[in-house]
C-alpha atoms as a PDB file:
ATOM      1  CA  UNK A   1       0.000   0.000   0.000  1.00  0.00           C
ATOM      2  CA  UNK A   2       1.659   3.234  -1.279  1.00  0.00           C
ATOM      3  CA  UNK A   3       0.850   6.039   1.562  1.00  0.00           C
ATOM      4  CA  UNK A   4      -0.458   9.346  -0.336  1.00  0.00           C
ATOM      5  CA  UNK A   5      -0.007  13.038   0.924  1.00  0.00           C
ATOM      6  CA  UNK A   6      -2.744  15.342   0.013  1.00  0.00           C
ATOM      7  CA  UNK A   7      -1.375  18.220   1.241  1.00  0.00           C
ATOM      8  CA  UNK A   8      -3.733  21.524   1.595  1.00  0.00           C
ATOM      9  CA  UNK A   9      -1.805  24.923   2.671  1.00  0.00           C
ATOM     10  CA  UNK A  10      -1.046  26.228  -0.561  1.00  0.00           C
ATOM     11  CA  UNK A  11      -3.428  27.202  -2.973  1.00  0.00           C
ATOM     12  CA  UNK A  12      -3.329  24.668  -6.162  1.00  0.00           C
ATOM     13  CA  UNK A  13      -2.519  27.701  -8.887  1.00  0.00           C
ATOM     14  CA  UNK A  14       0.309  28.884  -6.403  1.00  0.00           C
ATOM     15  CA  UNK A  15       1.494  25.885  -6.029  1.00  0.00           C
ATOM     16  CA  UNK A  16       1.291  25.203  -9.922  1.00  0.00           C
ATOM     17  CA  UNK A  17       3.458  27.990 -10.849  1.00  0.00           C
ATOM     18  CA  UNK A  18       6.105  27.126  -7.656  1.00  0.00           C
ATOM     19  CA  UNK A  19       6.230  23.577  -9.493  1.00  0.00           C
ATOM     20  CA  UNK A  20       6.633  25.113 -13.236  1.00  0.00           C
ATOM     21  CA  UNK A  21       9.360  27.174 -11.893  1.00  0.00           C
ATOM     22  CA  UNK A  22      11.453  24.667 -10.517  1.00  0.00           C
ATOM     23  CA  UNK A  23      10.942  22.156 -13.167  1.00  0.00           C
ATOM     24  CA  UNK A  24      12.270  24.736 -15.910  1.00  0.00           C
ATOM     25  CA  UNK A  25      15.036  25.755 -13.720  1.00  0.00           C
ATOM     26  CA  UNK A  26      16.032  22.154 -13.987  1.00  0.00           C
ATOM     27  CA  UNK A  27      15.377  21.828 -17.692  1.00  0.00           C
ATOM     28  CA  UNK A  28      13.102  19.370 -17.398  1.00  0.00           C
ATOM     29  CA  UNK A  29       9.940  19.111 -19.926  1.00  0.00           C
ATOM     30  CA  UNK A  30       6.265  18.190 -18.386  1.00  0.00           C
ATOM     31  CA  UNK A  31       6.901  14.599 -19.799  1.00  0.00           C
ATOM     32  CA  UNK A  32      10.813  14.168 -18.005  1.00  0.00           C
ATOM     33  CA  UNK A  33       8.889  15.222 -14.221  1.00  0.00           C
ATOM     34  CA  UNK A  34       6.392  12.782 -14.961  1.00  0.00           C
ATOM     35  CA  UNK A  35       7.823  10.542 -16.300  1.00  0.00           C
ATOM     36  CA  UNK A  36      10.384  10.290 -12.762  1.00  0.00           C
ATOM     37  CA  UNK A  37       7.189  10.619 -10.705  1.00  0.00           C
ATOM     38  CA  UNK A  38       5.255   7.927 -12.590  1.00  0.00           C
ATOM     39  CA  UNK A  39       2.504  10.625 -13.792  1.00  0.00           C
ATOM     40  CA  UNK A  40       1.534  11.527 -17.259  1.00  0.00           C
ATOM     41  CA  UNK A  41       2.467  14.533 -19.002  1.00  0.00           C
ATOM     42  CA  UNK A  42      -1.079  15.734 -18.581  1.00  0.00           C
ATOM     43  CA  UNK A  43      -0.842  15.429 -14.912  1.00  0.00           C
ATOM     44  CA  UNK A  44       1.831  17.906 -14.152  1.00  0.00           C
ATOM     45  CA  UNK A  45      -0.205  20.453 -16.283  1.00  0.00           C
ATOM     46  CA  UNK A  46      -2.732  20.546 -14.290  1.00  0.00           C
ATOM     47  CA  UNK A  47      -0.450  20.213 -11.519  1.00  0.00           C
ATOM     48  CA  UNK A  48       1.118  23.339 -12.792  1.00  0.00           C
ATOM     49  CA  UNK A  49      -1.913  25.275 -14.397  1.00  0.00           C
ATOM     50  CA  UNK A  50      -4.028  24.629 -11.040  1.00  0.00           C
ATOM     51  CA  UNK A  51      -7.121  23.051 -12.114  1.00  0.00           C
ATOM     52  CA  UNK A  52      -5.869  19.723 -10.319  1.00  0.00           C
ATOM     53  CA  UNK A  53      -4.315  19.062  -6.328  1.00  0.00           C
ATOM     54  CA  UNK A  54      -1.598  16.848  -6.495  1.00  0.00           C
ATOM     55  CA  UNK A  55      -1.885  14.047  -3.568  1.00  0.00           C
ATOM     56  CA  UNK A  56       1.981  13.100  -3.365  1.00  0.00           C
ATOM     57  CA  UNK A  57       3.049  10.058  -2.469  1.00  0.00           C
ATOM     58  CA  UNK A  58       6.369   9.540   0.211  1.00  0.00           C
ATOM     59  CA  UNK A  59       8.418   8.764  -3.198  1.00  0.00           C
ATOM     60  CA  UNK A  60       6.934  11.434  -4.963  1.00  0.00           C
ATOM     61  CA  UNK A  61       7.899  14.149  -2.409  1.00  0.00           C
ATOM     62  CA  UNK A  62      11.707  12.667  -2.148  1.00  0.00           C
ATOM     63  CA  UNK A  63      11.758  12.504  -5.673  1.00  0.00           C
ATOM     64  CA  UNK A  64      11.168  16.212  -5.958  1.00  0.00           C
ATOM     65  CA  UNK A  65      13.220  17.163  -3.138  1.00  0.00           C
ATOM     66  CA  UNK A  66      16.058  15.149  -5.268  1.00  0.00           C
ATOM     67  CA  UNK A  67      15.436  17.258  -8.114  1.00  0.00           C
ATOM     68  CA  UNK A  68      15.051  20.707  -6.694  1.00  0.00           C
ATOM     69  CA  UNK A  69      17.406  20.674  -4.080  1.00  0.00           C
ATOM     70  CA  UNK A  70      14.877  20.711  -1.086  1.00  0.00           C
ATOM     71  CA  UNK A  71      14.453  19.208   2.206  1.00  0.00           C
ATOM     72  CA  UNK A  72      10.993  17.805   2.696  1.00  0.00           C
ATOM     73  CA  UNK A  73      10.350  19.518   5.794  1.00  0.00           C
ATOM     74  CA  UNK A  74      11.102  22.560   3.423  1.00  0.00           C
ATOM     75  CA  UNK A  75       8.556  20.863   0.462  1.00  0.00           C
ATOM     76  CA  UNK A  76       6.060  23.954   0.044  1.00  0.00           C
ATOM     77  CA  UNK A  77       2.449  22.278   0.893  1.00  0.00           C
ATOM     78  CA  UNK A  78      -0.091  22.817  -2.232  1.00  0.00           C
END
């Protein structure tokens, strides 16, 4: 059973554009975040254009914190 974080502080478009930043900073297309968080494409545009809330799981989170140099205690909370 994969544990999933719905996480509720910050507003989904905020979030969105926090997420688009750091993914171009990185170079990385929709498809290349997805495709290391096991999402579609399509999924981290709404992600990123706020008209979904991501519910992360553990991986997911650690994953991200990987990529964009973060601690999780640090992960902003969509």
């Amino acid at each position: 059973m994969t544990t999933q974080l719905t996480i509720g502080q910050m507003n989904p478009p905020k979030f969105g554009a926090w997420l688009g930043m750091q993914r171009r900073m990185i170079e990385l297309s929709q498809a290349e975040l997805g495709q290391k968080l096991g999402v579609t494409r399509q999924t981290i545009s709404t992600w990123e254009n706020g008209t979904q809330q991501p519910a992360f799981s553990i991986q997911q989170i650690k994953t991200l914190c990987d990529l964009f140099g973060c601690d999780a205690r640090e992960f902003p909370n969509p």
